[in-house]
PDB file of N, CA and C in Angstrom:
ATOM      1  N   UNK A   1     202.828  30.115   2.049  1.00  0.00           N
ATOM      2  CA  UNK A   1     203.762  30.404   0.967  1.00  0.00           C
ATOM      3  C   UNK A   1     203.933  29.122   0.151  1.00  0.00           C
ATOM      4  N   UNK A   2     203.465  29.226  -1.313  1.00  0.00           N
ATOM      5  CA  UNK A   2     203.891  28.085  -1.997  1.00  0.00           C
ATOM      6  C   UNK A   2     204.550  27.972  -3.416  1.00  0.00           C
ATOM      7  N   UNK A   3     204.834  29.459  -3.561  1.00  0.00           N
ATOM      8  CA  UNK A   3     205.635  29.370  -4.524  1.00  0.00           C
ATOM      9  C   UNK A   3     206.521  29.525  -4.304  1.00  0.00           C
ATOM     10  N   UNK A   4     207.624  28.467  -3.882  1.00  0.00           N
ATOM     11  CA  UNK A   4     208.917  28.005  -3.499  1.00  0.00           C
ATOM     12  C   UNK A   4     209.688  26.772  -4.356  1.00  0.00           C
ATOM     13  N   UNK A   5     211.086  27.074  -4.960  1.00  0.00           N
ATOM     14  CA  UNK A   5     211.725  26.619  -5.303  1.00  0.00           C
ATOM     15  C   UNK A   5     212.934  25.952  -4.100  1.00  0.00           C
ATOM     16  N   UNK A   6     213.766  24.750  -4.653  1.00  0.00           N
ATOM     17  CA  UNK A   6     214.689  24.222  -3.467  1.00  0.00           C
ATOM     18  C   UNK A   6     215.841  23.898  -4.184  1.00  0.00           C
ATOM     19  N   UNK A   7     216.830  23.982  -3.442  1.00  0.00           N
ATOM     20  CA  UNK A   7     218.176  23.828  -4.067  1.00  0.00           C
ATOM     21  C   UNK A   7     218.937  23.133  -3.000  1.00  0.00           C
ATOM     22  N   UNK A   8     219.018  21.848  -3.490  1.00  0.00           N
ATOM     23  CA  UNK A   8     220.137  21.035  -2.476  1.00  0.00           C
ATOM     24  C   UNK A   8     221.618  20.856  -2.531  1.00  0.00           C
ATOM     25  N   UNK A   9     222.334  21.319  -1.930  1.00  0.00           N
ATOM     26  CA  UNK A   9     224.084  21.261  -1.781  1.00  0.00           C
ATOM     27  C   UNK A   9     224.536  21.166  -0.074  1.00  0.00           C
ATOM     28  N   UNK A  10     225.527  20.238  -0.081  1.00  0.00           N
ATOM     29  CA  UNK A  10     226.385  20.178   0.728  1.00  0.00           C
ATOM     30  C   UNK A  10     225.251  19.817   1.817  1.00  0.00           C
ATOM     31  N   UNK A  11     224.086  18.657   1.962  1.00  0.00           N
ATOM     32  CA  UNK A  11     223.251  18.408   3.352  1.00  0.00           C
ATOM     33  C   UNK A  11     222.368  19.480   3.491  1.00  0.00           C
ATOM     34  N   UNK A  12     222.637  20.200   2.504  1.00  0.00           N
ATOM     35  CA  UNK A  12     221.407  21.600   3.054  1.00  0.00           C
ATOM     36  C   UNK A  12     220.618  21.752   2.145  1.00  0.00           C
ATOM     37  N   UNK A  13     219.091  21.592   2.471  1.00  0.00           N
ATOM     38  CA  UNK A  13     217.989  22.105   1.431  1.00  0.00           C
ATOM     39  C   UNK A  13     217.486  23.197   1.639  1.00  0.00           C
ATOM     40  N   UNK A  14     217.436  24.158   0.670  1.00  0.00           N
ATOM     41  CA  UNK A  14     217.248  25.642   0.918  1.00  0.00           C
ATOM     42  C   UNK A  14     215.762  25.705   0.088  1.00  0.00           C
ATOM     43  N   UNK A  15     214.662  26.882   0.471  1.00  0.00           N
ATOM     44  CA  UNK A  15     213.787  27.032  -0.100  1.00  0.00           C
ATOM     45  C   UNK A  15     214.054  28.459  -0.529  1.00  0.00           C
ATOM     46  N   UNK A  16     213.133  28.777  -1.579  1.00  0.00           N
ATOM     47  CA  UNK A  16     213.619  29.854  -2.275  1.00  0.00           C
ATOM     48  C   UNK A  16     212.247  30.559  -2.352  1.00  0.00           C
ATOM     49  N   UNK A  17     211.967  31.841  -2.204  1.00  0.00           N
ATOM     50  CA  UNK A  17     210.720  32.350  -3.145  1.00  0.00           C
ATOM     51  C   UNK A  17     210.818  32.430  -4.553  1.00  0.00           C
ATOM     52  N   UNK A  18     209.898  33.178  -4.961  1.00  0.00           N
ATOM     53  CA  UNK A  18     210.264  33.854  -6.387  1.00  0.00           C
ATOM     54  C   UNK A  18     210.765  34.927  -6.927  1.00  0.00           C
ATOM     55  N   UNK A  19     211.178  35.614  -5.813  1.00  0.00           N
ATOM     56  CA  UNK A  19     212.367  36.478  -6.073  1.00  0.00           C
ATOM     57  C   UNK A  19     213.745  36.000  -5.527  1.00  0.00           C
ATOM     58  N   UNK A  20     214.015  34.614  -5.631  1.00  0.00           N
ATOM     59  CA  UNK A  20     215.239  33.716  -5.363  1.00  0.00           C
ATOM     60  C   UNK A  20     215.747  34.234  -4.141  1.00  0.00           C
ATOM     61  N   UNK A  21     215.193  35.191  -3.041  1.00  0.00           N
ATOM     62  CA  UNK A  21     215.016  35.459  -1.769  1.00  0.00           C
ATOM     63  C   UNK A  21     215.265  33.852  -1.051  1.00  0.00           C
ATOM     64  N   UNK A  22     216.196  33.475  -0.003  1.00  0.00           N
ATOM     65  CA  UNK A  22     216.222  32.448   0.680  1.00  0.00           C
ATOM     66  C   UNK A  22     215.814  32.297   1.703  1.00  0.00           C
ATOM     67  N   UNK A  23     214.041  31.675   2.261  1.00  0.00           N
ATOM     68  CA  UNK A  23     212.969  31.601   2.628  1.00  0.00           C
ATOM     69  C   UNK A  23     213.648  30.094   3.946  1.00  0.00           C
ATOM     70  N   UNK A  24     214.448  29.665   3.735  1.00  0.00           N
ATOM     71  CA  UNK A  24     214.588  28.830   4.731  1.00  0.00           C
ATOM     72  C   UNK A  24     215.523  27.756   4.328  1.00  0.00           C
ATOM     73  N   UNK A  25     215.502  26.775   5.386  1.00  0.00           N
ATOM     74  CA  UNK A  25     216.833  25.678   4.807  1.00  0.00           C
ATOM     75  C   UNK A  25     216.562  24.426   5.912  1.00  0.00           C
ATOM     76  N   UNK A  26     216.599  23.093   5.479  1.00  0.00           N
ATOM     77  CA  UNK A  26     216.789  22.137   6.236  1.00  0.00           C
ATOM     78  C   UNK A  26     218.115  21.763   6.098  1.00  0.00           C
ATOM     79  N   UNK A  27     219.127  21.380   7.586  1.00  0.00           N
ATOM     80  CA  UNK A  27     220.457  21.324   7.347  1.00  0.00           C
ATOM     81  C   UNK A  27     220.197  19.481   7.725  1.00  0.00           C
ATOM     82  N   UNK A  28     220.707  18.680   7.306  1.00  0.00           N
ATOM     83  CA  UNK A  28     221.025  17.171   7.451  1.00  0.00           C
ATOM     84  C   UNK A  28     222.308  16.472   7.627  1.00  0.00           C
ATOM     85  N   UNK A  29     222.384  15.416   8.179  1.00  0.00           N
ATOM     86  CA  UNK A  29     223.472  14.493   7.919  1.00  0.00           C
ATOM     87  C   UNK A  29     223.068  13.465   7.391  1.00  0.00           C
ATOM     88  N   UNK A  30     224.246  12.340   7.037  1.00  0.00           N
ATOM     89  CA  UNK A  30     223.850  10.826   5.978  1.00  0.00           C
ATOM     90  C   UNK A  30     224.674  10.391   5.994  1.00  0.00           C
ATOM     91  N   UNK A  31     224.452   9.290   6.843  1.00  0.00           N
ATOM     92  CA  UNK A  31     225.363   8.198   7.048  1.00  0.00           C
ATOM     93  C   UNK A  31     224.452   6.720   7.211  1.00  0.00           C
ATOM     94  N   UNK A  32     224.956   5.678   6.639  1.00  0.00           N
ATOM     95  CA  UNK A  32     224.551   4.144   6.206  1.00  0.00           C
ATOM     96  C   UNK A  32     223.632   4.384   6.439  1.00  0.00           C
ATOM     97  N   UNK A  33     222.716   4.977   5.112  1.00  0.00           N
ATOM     98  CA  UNK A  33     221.380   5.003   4.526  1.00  0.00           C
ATOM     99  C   UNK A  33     220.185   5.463   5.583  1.00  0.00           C
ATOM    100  N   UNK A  34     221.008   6.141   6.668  1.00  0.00           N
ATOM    101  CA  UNK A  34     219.992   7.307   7.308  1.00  0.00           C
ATOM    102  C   UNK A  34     220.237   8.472   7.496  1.00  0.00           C
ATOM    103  N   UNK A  35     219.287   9.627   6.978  1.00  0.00           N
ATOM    104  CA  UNK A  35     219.137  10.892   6.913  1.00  0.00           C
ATOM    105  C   UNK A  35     218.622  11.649   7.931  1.00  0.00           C
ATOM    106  N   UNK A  36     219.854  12.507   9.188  1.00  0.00           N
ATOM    107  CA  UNK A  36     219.321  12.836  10.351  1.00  0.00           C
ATOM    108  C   UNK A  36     219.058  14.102  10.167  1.00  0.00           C
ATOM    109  N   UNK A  37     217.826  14.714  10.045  1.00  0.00           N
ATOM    110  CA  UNK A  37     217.942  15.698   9.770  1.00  0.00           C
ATOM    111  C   UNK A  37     218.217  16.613  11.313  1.00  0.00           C
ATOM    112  N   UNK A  38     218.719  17.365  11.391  1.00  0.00           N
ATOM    113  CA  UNK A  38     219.466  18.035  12.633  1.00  0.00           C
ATOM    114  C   UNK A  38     218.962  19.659  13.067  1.00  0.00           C
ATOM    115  N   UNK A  39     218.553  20.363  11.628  1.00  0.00           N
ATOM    116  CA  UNK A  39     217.737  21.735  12.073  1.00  0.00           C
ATOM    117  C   UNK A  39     216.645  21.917  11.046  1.00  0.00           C
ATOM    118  N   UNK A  40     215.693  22.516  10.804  1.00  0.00           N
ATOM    119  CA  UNK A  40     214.800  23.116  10.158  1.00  0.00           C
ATOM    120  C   UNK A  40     214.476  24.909  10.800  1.00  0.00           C
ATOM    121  N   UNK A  41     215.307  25.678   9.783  1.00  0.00           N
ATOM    122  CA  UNK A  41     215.322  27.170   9.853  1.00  0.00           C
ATOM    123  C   UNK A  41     214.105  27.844   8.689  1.00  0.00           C
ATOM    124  N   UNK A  42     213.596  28.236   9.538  1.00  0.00           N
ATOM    125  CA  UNK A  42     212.857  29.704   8.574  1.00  0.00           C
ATOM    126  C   UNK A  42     213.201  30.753   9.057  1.00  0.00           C
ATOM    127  N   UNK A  43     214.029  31.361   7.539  1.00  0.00           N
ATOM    128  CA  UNK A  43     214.348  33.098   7.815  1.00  0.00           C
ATOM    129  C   UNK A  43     213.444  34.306   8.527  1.00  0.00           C
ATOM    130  N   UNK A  44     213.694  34.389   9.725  1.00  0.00           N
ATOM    131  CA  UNK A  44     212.500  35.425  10.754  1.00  0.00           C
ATOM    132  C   UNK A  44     211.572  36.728   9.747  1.00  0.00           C
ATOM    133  N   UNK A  45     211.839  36.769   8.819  1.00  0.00           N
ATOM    134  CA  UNK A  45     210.874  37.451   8.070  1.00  0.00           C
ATOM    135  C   UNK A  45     209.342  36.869   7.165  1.00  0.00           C
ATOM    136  N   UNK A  46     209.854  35.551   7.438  1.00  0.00           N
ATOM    137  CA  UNK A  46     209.250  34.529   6.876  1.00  0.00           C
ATOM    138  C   UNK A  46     208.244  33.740   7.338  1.00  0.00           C
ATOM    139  N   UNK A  47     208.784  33.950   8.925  1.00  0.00           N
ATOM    140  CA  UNK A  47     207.931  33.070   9.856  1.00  0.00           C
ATOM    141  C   UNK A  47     206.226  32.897   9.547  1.00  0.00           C
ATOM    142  N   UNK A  48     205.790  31.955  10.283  1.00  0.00           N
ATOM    143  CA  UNK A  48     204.447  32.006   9.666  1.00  0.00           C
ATOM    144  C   UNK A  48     203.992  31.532   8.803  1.00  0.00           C
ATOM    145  N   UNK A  49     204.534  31.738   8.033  1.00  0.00           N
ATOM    146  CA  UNK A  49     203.928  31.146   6.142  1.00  0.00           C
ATOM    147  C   UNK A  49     204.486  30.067   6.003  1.00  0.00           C
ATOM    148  N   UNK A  50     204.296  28.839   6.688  1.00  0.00           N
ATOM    149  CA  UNK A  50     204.364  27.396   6.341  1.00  0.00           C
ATOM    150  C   UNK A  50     205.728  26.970   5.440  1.00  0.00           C
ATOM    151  N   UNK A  51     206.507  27.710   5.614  1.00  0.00           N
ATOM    152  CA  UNK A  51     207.955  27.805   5.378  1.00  0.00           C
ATOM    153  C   UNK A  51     208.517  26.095   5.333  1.00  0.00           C
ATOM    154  N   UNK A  52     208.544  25.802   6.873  1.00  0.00           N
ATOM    155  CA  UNK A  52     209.228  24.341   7.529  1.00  0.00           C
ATOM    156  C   UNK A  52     208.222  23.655   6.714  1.00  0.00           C
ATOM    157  N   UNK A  53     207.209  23.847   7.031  1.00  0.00           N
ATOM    158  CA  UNK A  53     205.876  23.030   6.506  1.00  0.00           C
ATOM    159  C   UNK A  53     206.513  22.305   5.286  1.00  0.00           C
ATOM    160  N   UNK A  54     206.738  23.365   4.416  1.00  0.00           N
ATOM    161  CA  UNK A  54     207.045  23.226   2.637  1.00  0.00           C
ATOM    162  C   UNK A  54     208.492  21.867   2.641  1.00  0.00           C
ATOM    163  N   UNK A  55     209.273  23.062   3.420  1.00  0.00           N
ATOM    164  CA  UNK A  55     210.648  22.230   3.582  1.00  0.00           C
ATOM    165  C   UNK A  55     210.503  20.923   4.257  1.00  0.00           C
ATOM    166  N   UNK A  56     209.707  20.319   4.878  1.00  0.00           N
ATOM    167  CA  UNK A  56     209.793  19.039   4.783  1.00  0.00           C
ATOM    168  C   UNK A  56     208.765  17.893   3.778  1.00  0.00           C
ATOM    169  N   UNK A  57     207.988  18.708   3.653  1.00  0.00           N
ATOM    170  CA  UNK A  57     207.866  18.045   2.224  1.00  0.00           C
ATOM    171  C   UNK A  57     208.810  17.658   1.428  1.00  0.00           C
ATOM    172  N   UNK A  58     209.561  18.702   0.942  1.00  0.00           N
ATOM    173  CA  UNK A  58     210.396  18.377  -0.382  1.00  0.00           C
ATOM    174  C   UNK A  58     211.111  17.760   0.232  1.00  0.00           C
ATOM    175  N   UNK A  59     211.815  17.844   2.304  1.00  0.00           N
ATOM    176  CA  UNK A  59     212.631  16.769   2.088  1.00  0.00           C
ATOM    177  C   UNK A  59     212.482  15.289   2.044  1.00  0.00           C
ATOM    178  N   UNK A  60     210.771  15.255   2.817  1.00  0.00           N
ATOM    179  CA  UNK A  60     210.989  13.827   2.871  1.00  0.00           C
ATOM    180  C   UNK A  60     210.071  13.208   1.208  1.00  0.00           C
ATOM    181  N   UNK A  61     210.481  14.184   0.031  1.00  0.00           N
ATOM    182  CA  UNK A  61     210.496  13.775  -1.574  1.00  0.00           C
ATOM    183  C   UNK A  61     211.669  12.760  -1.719  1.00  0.00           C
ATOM    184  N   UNK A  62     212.366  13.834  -1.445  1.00  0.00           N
ATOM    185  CA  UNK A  62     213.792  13.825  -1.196  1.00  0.00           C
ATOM    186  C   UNK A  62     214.329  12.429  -0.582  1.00  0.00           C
ATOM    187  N   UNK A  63     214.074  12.111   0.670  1.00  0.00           N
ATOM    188  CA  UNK A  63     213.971  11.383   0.921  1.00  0.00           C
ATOM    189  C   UNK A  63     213.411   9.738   0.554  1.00  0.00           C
ATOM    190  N   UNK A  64     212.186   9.473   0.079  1.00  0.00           N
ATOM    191  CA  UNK A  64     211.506   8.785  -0.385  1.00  0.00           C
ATOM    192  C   UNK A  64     212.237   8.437  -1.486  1.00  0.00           C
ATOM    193  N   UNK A  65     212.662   9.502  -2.457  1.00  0.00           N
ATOM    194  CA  UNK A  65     212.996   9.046  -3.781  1.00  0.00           C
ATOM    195  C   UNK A  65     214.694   8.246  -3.901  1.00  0.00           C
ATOM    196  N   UNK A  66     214.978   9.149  -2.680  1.00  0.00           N
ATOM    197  CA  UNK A  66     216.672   7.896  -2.706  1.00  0.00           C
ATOM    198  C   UNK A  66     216.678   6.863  -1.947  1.00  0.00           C
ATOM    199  N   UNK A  67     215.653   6.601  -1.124  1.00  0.00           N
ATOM    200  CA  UNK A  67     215.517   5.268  -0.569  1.00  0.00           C
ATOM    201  C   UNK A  67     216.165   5.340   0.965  1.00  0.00           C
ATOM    202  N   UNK A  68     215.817   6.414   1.719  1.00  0.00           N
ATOM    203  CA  UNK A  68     216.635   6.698   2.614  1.00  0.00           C
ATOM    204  C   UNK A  68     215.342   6.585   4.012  1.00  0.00           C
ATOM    205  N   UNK A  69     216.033   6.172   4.993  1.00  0.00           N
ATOM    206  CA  UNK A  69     215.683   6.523   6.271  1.00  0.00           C
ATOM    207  C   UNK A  69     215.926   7.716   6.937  1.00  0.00           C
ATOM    208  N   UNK A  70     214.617   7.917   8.044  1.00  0.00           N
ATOM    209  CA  UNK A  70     214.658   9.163   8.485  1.00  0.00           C
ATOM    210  C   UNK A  70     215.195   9.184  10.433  1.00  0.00           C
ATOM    211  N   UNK A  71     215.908  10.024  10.865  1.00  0.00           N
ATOM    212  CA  UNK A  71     216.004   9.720  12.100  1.00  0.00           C
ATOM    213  C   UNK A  71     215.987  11.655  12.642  1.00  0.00           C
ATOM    214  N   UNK A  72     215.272  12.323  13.296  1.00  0.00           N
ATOM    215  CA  UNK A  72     214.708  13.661  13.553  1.00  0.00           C
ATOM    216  C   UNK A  72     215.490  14.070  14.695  1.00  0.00           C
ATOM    217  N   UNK A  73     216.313  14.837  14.957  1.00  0.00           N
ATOM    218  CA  UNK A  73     216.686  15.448  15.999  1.00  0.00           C
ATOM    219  C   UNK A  73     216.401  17.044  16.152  1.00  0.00           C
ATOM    220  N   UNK A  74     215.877  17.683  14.637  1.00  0.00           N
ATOM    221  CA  UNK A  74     215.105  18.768  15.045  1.00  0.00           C
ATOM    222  C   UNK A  74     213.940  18.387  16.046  1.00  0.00           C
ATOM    223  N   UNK A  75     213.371  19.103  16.574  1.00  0.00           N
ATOM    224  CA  UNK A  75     211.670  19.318  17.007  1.00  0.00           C
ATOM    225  C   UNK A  75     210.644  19.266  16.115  1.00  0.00           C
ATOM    226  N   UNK A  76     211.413  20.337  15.319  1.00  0.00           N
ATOM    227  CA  UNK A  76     210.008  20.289  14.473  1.00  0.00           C
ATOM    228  C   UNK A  76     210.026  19.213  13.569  1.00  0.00           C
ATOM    229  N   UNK A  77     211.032  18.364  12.677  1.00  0.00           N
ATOM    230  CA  UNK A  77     210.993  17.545  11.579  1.00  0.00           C
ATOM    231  C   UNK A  77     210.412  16.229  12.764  1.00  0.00           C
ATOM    232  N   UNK A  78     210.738  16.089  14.052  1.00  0.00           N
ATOM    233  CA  UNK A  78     209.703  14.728  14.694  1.00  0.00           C
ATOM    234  C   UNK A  78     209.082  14.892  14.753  1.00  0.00           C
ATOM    235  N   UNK A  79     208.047  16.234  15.320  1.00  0.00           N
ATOM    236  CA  UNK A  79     206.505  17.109  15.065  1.00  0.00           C
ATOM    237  C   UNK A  79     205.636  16.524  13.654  1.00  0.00           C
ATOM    238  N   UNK A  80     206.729  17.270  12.948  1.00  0.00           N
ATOM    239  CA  UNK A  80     205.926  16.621  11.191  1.00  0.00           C
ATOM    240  C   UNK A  80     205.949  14.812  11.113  1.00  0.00           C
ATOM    241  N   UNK A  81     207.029  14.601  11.309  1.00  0.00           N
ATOM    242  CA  UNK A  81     206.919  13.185  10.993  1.00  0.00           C
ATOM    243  C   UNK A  81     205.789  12.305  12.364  1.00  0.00           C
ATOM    244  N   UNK A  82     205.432  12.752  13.421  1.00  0.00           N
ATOM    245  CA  UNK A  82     204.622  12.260  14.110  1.00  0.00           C
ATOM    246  C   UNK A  82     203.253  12.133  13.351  1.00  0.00           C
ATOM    247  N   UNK A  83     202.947  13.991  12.939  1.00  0.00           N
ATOM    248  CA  UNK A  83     201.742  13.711  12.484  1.00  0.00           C
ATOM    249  C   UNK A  83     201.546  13.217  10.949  1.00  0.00           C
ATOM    250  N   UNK A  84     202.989  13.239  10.315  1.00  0.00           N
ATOM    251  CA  UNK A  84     202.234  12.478   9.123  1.00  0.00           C
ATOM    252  C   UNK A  84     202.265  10.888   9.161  1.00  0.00           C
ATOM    253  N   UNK A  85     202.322  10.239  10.382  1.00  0.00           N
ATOM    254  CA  UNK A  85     202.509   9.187  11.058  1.00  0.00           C
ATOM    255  C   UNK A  85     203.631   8.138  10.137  1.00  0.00           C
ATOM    256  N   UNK A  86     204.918   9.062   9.851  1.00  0.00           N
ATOM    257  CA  UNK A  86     206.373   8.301   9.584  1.00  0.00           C
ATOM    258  C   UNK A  86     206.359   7.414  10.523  1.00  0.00           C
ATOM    259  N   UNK A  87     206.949   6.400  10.449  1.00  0.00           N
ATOM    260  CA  UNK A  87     207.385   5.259  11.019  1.00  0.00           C
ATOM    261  C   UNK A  87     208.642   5.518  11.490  1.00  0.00           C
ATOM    262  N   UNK A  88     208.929   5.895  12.931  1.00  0.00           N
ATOM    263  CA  UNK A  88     210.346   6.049  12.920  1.00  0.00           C
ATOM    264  C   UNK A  88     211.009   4.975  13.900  1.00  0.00           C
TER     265      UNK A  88
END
């Protein structure tokens, strides 16, 4: 799935399809300039289609672009960040 839009409020990045259907959400915390991210959800209809995949992309955009550190207590966001060999 890659035509996905994201909307960030309140620690939560939500992915969207294109029928503004809500495809998933990374929930976070942020505190002195580290970003823990804490769950990565894909909506069970969704599963499969590289959903999380997407969502951590944009977060660690997201990330990158405010100058933030990453610290993973999901599974899956240390999974991704292992193999895209983040420095944690």
């Amino acid at each position: 799935m890659t035509d996905l839009h994201y909307q960030l409020q309140d620690n939560i990045l939500r992915a969207y399809n294109a029928d503004d259907i809500e495809v998933g959400h990374i929930e976070f915390a942020f505190d002195d300039g580290v970003c823990t991210i804490l769950h990565t959800i894909t909506e069970e209809a969704f599963r499969g289609q590289s959903v999380a995949h997407h969502l951590m992309q944009e977060m660690m955009l997201l990330v990158e672009k405010r100058g933030w550190k990453v610290s993973p207590e999901c599974s899956y966001a240390a999974t991704y960040l292992k193999r895209i060999n983040y420095p944690l």
